[in-house]
Protein backbone atom coordinates (compact mmCIF):
# COMPACT_ATOMS: atom_id res chain seq x y z
CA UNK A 1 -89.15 -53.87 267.16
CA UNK A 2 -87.74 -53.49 270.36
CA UNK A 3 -90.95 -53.55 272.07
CA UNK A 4 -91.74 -56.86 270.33
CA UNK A 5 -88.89 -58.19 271.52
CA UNK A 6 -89.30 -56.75 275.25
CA UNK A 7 -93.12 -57.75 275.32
CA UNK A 8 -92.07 -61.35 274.12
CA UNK A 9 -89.83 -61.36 277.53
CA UNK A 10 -92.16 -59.77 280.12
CA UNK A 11 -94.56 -62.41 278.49
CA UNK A 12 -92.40 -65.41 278.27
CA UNK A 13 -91.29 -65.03 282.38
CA UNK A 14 -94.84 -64.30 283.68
CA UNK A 15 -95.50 -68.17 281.50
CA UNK A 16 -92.70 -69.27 283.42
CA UNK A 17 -93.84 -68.06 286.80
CA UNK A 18 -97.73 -69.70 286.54
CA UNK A 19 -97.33 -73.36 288.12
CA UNK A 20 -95.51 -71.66 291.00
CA UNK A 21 -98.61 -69.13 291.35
CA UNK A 22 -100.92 -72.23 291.13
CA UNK A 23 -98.76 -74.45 293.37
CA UNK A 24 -100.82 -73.22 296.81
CA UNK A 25 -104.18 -75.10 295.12
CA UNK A 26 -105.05 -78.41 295.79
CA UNK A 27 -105.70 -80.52 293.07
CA UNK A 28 -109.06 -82.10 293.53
CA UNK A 29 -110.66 -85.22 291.83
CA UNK A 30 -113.77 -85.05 289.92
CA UNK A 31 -116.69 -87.34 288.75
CA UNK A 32 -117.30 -87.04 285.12
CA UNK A 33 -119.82 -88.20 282.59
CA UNK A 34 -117.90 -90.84 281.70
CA UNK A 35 -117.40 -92.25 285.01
CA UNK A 36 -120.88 -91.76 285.88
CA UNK A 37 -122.51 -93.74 282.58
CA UNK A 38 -119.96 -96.77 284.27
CA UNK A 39 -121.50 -97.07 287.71
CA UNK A 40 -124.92 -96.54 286.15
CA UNK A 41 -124.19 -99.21 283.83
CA UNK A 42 -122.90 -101.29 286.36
CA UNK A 43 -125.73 -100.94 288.70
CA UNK A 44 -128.41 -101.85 286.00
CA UNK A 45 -126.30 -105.02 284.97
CA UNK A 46 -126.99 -106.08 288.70
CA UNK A 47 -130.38 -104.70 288.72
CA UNK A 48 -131.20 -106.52 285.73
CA UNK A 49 -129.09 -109.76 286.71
CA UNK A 50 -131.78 -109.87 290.33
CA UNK A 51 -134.84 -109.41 287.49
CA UNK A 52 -135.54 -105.77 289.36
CA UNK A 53 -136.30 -102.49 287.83
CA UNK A 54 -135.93 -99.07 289.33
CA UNK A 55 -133.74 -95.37 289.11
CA UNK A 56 -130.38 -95.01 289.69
CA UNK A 57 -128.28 -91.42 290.18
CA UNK A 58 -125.15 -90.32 290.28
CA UNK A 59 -124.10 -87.02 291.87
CA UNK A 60 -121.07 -84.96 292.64
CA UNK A 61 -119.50 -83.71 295.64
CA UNK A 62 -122.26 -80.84 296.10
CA UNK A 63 -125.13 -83.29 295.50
CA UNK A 64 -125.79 -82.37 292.11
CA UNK A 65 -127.04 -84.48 289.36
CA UNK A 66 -124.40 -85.97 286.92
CA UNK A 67 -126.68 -88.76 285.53
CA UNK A 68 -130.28 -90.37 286.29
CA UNK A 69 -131.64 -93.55 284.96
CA UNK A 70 -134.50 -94.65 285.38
CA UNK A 71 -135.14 -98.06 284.10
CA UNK A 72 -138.32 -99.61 282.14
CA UNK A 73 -140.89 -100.35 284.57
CA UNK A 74 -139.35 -98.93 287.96
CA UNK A 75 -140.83 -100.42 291.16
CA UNK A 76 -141.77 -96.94 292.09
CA UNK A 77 -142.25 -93.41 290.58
CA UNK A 78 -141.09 -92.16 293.19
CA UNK A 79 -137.59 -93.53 292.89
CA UNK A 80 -137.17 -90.53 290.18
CA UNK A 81 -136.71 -88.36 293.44
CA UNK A 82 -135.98 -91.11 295.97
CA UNK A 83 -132.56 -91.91 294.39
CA UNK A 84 -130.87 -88.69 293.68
CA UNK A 85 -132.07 -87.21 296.90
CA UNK A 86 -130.22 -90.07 298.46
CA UNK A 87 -127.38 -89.95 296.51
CA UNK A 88 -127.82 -86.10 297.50
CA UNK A 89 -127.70 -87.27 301.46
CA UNK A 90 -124.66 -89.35 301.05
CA UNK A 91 -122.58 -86.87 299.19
CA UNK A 92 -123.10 -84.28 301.72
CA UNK A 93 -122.68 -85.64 304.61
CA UNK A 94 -120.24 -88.05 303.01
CA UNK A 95 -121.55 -91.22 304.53
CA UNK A 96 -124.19 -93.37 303.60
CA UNK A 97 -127.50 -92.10 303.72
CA UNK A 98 -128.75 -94.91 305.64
CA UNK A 99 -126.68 -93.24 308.79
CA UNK A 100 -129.27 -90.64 308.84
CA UNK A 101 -131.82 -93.34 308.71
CA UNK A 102 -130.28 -95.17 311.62
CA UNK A 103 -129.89 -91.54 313.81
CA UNK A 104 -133.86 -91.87 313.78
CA UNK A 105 -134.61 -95.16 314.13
CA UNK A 106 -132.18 -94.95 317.27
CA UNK A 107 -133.64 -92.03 318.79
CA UNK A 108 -132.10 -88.98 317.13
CA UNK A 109 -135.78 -88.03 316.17
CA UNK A 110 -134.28 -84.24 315.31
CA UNK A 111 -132.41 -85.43 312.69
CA UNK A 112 -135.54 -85.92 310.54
CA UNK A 113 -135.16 -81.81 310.35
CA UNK A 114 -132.42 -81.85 308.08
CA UNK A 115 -134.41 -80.52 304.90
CA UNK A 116 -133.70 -81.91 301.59
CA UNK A 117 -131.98 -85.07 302.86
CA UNK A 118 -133.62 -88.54 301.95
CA UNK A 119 -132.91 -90.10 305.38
CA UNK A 120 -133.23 -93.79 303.66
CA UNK A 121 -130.89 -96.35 302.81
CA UNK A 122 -129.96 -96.92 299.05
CA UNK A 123 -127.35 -93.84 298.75
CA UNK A 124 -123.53 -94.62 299.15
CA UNK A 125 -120.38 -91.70 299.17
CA UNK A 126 -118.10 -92.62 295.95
CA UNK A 127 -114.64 -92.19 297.55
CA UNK A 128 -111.23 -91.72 296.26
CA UNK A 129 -107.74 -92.00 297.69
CA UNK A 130 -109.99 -90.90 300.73
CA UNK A 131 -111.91 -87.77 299.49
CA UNK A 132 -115.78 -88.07 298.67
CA UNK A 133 -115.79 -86.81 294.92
CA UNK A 134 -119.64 -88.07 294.79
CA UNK A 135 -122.43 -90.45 295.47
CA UNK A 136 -124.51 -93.08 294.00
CA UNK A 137 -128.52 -93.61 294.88
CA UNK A 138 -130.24 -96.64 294.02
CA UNK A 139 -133.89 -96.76 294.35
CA UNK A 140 -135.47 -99.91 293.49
CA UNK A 141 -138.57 -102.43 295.90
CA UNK A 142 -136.65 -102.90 299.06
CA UNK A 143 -133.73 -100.57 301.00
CA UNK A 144 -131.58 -104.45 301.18
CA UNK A 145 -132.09 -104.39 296.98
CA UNK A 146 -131.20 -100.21 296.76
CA UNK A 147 -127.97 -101.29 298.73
CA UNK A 148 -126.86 -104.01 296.86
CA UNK A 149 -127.24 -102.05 293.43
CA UNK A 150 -125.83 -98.49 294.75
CA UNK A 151 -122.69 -101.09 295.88
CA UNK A 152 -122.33 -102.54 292.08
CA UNK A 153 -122.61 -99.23 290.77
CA UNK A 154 -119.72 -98.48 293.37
CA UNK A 155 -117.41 -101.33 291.84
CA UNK A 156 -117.11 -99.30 288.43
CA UNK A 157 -115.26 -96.57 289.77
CA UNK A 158 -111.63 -96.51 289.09
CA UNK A 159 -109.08 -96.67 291.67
């Protein structure tokens, strides 16, 4: 019984001494399902307001996949891979992809190197109380149309 009873204490102070063991962590802000199905939803009410069909992605902070749409009758196939890989680009480098876009255009020809990155515009960092938890990508018929959606998807997430 007295071992019981002993265990029960040992146990009950090592509860007790947990949040100070976590209290070095940072608490960091996530994108969930939830929030994704939001900005996805309200990028295709804007998509579908403008009469314009085409994908839509939402990623995390590592560039990967939360949720993909693609809506009926998509300007382009390609937009299956065009959006998350933007959406991928501005996550990453936690700007908007069409920076990397710009760097060429302007002369910084090397930075069409940077494998796996959709240099395009269309892909916007989702940002919280100043950290990049994620990214949108719109890909739809023109990179002024893939901006204007990825920035109504933007306009669902909660502040």
């Amino acid at each position: 019984m007295r071992i019981v009873v002993a265990c029960g204490i040992v146990l009950g102070a090592v509860a007790l001494l947990q949040p100070a063991a976590a209290a070095p962590f940072a608490e960091k802000k996530v994108l969930t399902l939830e929030i994704a199905r939001k900005i996805v939803t309200a990028a295709e009410s804007e998509a579908t307001r403008n009469h314009l069909a085409g994908v839509v992605a939402v990623v995390d902070d590592g560039g990967w996949p939360i949720l993909i749409e693609r809506m009926d009758h998509a300007a382009y196939l390609a937009s299956v891979e065009l959006a998350p890989g933007k959406a991928r680009t501005a996550a990453l480098f936690k700007k908007p992809s069409q920076a990397l876009e710009d760097a060429i255009n302007h002369g910084r020809i090397a930075a069409v190197t940077a494998q796996g990155f959709t240099e395009m515009q269309g892909g916007l960092p989702i940002v919280v109380d100043g950290e990049v938890i994620g990214a949108i990508g719109a890909s739809f018929d023109t990179p002024e149309h893939d901006v204007q959606i990825a920035q109504a998807g933007l306009t669902a997430v909660p502040r």
